[in-house]
C-alpha atoms as a PDB file:
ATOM      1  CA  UNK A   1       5.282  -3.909   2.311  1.00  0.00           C
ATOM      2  CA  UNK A   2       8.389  -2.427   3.491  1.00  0.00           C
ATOM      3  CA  UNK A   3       8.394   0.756   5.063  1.00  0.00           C
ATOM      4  CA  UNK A   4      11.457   3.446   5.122  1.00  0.00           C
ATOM      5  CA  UNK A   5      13.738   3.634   8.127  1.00  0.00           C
ATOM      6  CA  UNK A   6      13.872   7.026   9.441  1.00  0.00           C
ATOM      7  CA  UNK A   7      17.733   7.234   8.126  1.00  0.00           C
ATOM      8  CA  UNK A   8      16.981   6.547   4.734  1.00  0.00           C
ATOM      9  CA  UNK A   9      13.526   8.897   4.084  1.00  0.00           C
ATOM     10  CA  UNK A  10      15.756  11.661   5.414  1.00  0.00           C
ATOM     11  CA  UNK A  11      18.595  11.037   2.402  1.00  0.00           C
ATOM     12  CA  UNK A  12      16.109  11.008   0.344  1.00  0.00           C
ATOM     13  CA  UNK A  13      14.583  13.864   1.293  1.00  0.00           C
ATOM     14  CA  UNK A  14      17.901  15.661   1.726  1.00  0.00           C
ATOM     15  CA  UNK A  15      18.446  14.776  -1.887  1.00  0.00           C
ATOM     16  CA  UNK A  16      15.086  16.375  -3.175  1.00  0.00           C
ATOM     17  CA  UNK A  17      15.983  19.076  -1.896  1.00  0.00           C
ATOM     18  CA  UNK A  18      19.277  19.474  -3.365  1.00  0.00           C
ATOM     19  CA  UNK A  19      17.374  19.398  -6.652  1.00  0.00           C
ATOM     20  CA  UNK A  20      14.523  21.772  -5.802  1.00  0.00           C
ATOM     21  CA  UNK A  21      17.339  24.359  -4.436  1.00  0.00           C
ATOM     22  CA  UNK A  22      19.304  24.126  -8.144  1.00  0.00           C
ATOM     23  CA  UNK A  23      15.450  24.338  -9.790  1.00  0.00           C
ATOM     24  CA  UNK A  24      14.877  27.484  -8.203  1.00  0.00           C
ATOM     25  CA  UNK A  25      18.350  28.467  -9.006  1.00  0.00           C
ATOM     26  CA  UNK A  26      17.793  28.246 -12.896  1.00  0.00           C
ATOM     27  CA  UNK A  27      14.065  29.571 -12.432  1.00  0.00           C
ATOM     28  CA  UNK A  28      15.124  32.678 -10.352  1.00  0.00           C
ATOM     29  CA  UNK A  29      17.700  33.365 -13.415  1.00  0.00           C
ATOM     30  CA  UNK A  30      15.863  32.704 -15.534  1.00  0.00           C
ATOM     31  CA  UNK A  31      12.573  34.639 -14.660  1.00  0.00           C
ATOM     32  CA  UNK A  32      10.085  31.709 -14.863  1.00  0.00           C
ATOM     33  CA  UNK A  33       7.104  31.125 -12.302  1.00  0.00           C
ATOM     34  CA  UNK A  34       6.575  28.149 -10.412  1.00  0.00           C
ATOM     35  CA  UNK A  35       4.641  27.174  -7.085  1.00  0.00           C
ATOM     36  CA  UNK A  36       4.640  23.746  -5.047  1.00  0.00           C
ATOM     37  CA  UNK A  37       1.217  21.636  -5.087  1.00  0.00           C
ATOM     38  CA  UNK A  38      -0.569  18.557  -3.597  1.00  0.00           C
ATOM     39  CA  UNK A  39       1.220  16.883  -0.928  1.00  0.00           C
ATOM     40  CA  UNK A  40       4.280  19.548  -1.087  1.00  0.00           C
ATOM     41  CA  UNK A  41       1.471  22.407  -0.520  1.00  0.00           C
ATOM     42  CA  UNK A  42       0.284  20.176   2.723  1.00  0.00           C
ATOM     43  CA  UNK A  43       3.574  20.160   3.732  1.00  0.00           C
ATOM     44  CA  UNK A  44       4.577  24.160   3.727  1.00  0.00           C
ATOM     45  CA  UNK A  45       0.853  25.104   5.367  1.00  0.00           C
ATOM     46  CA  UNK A  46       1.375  22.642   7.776  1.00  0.00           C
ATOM     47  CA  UNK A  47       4.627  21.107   8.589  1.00  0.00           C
ATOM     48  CA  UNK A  48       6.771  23.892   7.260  1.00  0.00           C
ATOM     49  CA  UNK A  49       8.891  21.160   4.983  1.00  0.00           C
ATOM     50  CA  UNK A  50       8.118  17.687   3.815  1.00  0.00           C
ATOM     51  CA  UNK A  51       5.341  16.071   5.544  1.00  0.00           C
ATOM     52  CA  UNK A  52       7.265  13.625   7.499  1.00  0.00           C
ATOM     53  CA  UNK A  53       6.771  10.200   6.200  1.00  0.00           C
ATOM     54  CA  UNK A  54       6.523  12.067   2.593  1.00  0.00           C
ATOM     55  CA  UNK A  55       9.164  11.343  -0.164  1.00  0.00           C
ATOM     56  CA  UNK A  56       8.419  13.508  -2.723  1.00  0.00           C
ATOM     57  CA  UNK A  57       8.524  17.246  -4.261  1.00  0.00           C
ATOM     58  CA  UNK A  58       5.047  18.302  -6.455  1.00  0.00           C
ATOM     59  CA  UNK A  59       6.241  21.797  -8.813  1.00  0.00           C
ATOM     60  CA  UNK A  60       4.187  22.953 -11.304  1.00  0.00           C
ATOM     61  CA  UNK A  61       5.638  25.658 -13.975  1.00  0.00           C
ATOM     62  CA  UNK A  62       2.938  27.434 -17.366  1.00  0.00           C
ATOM     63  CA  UNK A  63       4.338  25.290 -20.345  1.00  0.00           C
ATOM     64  CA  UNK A  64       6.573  28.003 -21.460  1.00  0.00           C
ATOM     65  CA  UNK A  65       8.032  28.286 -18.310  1.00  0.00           C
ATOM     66  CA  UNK A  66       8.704  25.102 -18.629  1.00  0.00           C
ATOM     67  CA  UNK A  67      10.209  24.309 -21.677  1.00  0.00           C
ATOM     68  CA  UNK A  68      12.834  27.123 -20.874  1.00  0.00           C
ATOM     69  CA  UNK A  69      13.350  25.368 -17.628  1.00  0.00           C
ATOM     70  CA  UNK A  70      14.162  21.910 -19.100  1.00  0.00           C
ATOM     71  CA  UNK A  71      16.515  23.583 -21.558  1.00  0.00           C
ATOM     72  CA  UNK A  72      18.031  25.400 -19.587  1.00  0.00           C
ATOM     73  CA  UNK A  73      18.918  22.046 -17.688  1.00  0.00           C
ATOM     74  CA  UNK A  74      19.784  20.235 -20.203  1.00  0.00           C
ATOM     75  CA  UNK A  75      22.280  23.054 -21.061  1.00  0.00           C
ATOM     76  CA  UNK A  76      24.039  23.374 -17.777  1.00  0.00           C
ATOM     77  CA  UNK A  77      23.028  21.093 -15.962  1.00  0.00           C
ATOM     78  CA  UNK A  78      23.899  17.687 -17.704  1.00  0.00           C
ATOM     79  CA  UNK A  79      26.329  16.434 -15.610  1.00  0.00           C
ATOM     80  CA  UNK A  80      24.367  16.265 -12.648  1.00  0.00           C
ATOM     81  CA  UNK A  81      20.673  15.620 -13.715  1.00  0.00           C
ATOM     82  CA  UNK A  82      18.797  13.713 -16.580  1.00  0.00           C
ATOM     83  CA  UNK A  83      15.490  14.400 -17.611  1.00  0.00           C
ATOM     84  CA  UNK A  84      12.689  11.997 -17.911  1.00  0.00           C
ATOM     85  CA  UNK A  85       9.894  12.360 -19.694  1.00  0.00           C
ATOM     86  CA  UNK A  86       7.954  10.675 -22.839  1.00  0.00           C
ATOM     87  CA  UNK A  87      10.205  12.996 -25.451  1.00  0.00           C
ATOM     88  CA  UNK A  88      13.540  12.345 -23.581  1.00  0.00           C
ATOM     89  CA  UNK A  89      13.205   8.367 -22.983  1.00  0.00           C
ATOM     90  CA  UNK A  90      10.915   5.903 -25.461  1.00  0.00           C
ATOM     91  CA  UNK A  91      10.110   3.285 -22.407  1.00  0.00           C
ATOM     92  CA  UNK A  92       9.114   6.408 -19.707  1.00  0.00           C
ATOM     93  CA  UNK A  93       4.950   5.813 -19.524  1.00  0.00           C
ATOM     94  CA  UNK A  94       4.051   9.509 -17.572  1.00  0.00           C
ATOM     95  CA  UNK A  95       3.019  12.735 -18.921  1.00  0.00           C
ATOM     96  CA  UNK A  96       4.752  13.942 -15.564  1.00  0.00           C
ATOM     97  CA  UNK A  97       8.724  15.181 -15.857  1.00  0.00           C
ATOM     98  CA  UNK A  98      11.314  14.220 -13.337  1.00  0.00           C
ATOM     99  CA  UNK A  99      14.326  15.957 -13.167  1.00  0.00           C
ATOM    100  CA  UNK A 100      17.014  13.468 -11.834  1.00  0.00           C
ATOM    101  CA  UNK A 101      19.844  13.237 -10.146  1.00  0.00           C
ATOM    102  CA  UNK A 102      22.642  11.212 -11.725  1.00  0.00           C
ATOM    103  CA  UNK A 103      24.031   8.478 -10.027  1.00  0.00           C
ATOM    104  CA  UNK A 104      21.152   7.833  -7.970  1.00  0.00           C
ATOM    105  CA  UNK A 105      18.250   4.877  -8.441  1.00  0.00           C
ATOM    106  CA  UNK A 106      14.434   5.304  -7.119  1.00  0.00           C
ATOM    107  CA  UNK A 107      12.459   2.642  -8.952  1.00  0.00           C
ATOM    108  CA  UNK A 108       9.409   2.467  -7.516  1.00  0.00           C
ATOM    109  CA  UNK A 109       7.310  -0.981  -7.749  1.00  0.00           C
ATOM    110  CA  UNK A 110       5.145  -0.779 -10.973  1.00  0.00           C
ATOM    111  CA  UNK A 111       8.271   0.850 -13.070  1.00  0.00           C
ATOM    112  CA  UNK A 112       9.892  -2.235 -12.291  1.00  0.00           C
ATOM    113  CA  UNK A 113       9.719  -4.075 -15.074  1.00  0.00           C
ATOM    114  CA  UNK A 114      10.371  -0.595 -17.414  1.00  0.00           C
ATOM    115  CA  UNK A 115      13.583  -0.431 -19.495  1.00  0.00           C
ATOM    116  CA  UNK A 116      14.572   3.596 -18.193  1.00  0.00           C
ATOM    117  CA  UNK A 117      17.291   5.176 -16.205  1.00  0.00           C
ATOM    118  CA  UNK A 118      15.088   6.162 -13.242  1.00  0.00           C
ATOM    119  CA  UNK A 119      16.784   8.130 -10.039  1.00  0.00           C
ATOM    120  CA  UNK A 120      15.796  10.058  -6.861  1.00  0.00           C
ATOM    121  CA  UNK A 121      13.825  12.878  -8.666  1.00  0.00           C
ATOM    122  CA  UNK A 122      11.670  16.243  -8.538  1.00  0.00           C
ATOM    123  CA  UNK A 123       7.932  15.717  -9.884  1.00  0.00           C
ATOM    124  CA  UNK A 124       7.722  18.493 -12.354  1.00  0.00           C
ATOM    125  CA  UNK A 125       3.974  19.367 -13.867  1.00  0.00           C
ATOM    126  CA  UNK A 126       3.700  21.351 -17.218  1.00  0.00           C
ATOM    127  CA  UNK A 127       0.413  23.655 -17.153  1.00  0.00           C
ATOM    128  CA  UNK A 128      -1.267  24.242 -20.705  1.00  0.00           C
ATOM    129  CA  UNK A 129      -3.997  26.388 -21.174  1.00  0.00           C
ATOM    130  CA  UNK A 130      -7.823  24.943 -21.302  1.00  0.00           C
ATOM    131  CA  UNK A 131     -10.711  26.090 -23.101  1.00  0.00           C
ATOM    132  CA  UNK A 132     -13.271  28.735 -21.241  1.00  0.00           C
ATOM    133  CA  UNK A 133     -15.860  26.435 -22.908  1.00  0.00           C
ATOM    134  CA  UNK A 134     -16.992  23.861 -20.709  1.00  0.00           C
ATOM    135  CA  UNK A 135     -18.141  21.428 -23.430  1.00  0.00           C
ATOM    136  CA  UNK A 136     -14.668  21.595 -24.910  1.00  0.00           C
ATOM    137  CA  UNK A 137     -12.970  21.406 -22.068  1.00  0.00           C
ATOM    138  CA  UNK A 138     -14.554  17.446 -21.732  1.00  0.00           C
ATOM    139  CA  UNK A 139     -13.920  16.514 -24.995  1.00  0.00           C
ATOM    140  CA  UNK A 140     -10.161  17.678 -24.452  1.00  0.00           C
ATOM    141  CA  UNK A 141     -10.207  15.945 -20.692  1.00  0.00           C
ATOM    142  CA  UNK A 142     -11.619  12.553 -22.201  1.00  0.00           C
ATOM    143  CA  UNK A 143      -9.064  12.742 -24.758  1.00  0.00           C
ATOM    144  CA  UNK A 144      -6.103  13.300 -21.965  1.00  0.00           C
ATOM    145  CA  UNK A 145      -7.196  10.700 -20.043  1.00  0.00           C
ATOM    146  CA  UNK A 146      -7.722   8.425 -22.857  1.00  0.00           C
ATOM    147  CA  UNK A 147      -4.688   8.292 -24.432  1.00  0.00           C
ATOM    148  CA  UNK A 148      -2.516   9.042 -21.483  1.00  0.00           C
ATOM    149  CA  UNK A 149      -4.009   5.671 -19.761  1.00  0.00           C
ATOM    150  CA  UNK A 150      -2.910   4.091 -22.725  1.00  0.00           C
ATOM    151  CA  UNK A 151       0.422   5.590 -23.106  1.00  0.00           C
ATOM    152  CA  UNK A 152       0.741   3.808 -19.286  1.00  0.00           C
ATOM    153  CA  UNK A 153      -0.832   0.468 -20.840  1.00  0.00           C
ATOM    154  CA  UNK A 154       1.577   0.468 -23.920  1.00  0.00           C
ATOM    155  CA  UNK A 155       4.756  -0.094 -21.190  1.00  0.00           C
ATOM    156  CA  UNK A 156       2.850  -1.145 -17.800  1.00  0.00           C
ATOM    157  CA  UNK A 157       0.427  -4.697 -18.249  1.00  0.00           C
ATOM    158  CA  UNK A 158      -0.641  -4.216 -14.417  1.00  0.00           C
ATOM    159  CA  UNK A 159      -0.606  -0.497 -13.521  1.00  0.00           C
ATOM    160  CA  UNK A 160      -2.034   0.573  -9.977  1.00  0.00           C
ATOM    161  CA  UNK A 161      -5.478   0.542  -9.873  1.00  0.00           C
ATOM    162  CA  UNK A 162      -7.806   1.926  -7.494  1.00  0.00           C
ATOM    163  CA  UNK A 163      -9.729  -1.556  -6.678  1.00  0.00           C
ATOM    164  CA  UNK A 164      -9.572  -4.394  -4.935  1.00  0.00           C
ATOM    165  CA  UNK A 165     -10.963  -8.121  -5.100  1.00  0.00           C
ATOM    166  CA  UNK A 166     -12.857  -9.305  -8.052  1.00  0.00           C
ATOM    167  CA  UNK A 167     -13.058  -5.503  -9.506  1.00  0.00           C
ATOM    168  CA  UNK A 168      -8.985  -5.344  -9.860  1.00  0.00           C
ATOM    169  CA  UNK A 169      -8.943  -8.926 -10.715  1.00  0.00           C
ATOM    170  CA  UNK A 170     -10.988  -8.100 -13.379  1.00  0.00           C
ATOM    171  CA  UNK A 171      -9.502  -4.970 -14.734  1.00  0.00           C
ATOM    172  CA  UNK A 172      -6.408  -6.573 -14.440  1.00  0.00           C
ATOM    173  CA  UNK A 173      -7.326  -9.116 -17.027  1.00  0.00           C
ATOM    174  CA  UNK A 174      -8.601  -6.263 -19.322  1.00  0.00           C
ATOM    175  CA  UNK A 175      -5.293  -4.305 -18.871  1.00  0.00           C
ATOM    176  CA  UNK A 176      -2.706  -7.362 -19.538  1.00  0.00           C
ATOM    177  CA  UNK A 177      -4.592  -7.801 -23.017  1.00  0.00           C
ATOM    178  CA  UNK A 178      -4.682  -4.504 -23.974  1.00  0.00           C
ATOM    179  CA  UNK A 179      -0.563  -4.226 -23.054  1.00  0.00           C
ATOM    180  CA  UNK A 180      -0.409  -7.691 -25.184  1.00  0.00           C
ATOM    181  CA  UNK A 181      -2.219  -6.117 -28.028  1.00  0.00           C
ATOM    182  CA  UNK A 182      -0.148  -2.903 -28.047  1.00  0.00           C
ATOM    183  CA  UNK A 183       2.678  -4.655 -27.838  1.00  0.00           C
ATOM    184  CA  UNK A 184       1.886  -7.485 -30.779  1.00  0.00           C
ATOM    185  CA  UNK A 185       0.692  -4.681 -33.356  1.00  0.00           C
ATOM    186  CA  UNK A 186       3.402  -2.812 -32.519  1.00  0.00           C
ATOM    187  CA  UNK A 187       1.973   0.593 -31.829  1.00  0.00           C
ATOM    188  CA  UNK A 188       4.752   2.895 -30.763  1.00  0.00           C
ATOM    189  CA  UNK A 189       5.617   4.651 -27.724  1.00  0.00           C
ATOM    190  CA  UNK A 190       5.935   8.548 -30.361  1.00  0.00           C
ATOM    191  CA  UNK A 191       3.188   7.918 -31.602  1.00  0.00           C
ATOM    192  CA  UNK A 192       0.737   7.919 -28.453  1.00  0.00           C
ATOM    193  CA  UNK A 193       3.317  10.090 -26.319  1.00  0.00           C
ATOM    194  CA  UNK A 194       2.686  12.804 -29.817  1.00  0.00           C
ATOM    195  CA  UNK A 195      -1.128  12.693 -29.451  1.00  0.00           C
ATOM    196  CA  UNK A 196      -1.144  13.483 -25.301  1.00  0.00           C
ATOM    197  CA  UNK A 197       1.431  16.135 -26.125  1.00  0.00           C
ATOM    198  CA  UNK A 198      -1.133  17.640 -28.893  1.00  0.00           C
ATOM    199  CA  UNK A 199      -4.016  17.276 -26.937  1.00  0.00           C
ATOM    200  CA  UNK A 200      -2.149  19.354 -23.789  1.00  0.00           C
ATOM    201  CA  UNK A 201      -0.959  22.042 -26.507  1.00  0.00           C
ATOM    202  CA  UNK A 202      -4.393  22.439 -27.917  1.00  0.00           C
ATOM    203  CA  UNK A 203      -5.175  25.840 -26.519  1.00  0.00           C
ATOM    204  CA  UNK A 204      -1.681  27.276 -25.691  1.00  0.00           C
ATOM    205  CA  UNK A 205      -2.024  29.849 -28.772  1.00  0.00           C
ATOM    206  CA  UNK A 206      -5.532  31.326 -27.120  1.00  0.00           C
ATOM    207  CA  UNK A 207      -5.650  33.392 -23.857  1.00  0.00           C
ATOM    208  CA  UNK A 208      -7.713  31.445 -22.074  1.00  0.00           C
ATOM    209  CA  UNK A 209      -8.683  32.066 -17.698  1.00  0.00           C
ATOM    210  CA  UNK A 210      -7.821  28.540 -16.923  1.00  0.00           C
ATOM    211  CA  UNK A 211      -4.775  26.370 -17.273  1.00  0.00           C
ATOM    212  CA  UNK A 212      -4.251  22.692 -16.261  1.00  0.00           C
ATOM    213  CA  UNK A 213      -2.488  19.164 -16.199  1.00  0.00           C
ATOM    214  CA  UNK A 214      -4.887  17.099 -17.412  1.00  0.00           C
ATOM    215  CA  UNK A 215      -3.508  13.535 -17.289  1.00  0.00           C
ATOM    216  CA  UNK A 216      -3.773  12.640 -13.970  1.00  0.00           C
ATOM    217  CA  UNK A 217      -5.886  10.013 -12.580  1.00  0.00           C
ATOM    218  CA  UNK A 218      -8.872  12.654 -12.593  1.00  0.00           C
ATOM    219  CA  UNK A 219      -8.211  14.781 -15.611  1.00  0.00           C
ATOM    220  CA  UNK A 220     -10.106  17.795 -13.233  1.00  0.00           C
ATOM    221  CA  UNK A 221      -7.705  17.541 -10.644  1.00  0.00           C
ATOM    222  CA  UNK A 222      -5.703  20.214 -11.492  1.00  0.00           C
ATOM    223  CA  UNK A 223      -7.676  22.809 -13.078  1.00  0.00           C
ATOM    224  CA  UNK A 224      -6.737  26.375 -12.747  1.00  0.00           C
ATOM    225  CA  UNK A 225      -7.995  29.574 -12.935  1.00  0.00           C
ATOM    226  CA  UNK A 226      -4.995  32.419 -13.404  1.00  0.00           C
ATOM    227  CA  UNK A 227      -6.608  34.831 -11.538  1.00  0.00           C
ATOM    228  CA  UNK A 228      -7.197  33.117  -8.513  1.00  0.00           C
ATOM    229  CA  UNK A 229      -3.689  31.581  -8.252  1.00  0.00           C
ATOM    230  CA  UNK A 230      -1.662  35.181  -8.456  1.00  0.00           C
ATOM    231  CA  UNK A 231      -0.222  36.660  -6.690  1.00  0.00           C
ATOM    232  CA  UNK A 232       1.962  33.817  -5.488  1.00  0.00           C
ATOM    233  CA  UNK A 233       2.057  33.371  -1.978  1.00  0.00           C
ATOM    234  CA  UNK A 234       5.873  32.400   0.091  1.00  0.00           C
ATOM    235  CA  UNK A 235       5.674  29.709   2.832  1.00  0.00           C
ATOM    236  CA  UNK A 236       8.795  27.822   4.602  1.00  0.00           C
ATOM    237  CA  UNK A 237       9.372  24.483   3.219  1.00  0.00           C
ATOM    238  CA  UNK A 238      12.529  23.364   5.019  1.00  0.00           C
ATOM    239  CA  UNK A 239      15.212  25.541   4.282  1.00  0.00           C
ATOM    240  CA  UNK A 240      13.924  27.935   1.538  1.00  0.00           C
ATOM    241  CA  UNK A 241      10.982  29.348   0.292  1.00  0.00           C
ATOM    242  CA  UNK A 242       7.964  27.506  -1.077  1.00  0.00           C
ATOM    243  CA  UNK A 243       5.531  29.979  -3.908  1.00  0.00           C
ATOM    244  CA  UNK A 244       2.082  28.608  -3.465  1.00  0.00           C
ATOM    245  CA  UNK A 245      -0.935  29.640  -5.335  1.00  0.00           C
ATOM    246  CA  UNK A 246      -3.244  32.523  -3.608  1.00  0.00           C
ATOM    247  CA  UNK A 247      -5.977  29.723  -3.063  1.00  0.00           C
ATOM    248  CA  UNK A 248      -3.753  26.999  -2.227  1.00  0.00           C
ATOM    249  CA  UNK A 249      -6.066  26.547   1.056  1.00  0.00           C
ATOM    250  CA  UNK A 250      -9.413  26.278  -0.966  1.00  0.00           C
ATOM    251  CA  UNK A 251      -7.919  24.495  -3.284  1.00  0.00           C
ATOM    252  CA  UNK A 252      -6.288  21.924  -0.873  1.00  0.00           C
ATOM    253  CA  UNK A 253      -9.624  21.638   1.158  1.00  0.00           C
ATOM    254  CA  UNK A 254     -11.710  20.728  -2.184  1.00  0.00           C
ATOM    255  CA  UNK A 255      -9.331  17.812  -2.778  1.00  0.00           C
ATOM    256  CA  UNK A 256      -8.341  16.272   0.944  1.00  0.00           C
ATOM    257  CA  UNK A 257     -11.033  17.800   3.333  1.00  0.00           C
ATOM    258  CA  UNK A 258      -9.941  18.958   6.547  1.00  0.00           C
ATOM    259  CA  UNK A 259      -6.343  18.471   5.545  1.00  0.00           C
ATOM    260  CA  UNK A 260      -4.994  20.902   8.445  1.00  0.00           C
ATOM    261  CA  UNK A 261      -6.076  17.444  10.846  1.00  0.00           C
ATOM    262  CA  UNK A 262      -3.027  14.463  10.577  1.00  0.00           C
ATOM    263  CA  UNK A 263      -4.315  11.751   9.255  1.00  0.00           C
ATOM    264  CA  UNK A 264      -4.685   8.390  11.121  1.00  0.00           C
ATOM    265  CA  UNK A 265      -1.210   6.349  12.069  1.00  0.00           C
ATOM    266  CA  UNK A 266      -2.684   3.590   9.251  1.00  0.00           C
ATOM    267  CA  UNK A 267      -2.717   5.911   6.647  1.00  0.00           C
ATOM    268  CA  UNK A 268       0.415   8.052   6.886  1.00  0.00           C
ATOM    269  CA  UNK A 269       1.562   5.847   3.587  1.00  0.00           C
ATOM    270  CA  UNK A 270       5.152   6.560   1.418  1.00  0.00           C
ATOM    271  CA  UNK A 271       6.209   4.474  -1.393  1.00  0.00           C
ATOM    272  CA  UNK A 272       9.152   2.806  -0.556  1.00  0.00           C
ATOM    273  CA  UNK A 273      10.765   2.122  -4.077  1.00  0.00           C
ATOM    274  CA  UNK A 274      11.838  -0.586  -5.813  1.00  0.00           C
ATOM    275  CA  UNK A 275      15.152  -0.245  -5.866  1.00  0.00           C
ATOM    276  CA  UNK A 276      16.711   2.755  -4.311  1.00  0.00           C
ATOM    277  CA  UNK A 277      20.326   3.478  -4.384  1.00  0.00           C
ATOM    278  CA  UNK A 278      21.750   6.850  -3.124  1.00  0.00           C
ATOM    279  CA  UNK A 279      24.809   8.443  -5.032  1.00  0.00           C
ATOM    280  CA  UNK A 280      28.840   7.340  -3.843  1.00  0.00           C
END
């Protein structure tokens, strides 16, 4: 698998940041909260910036702060970045948003074969509110997984899986038919994008303690409670100033362990794209 020379994970980098600085701009202007997560909280406690084989920013914004974030964007910001997600382009197979940079390409390996626009980007995560109710919470967290795995499945016949030998072999199989059957009987990219998007707006009118992103490999990855996330705490992160929820440590620690410890030489893994082409 090819690997990034040190040159080229640097533009890259260099270029995430150029978006993350205009992000803040707009969210600084426009009042809206937002803190770093996952892999970009690792990198603030512990490196101060990027971890440094990392190529990627993790933000995550309260819905409404988001949708006034992506308009605003789209408003003054066209020229310079395109936003993809499943309402903005029919073939994009995430309930993630990236916002873009124009005239760049970052394709990573199993988007290959996907008919979008896809450049150097900022991983943006919309938080909805979640039920109190633990029993309704996993009916709406087997519903988000559910149909966002097949949202995936509707564009992607071989999406990453987390097996190997006979096991991936195997689900493989199972995942090429169910593309081929989507496909055949025509079942549309609206209409399963429509019923994630309803199932992450099904609490947003109640005032509920927790809030979430729910489609990611483990719906429970990224629960929330408000009260433990505020106030926001400010670390370095190369140049600027990286919010980070109050329990970003316990959180961080329930997900990677001892994450303050590098990690082997073996395992210090990017994902060198596709097809990556840096602006003229």
């Amino acid at each position: 698998m090819k690997e990034y020379d040190e040159a080229t994970l640097k533009k890259v980098q260099q270029t995430e940041m150029e978006i993350l600085r205009d992000f803040i701009k707009v969210c600084d202007e426009n009042n809206l909260t937002w803190f770093g997560d996952a892999g970009s909280g690792i990198g603030a406690i512990r490196h101060k910036g990027f971890i440094p084989w990392d190529d990627d920013i993790d933000v995550m914004l309260p819905r409404k702060d988001f949708d006034k974030m992506i308009e605003v964007i789209k408003r003054d910001y066209s020229d310079k970045y395109s936003i993809a997600n499943v309402e903005t382009m029919k073939n994009y197979p995430l309930m993630t948003t990236r916002i873009m940079m124009k005239g760049t390409t970052f394709i990573e390996e199993p988007l290959k074969n996907i008919k979008c626009d896809l450049g150097i980007f900022l991983d943006v995560y919309p938080l909805d509110n979640i039920s109190d109710d633990e029993e309704e919470l996993k009916k709406q967290a087997k519903a988000a997984w559910f149909w966002s795995k097949l949202l995936i499945l509707r564009h992607v016949a071989f999406p990453v899986l987390p097996y190997k030998g006979v096991k991936a072999k195997i689900t493989h199989i199972a995942t090429a038919i169910i593309h081929a059957g989507l496909v055949v009987f025509r079942i549309s990219h609206n209409w399963i994008a429509g019923k994630c998007l309803k199932i992450a707006s099904r609490y947003n009118d109640v005032d509920t303690k927790r809030m979430a992103f729910l489609f990611d490999t483990d719906p429970y990855y990224h629960i929330m409670v408000k009260d433990e996330i505020y106030p926001l705490q400010m670390y370095d992160f190369e140049d600027i100033k990286m919010p980070l929820p109050a329990n970003e440590d316990e959180k961080l620690r329930n997900m990677y362990g001892d994450y303050m410890q590098l990690p082997p030489v073996e395992k210090r893994k990017n994902h060198y794209p596709y097809k990556l082409e840096f602006k003229d």
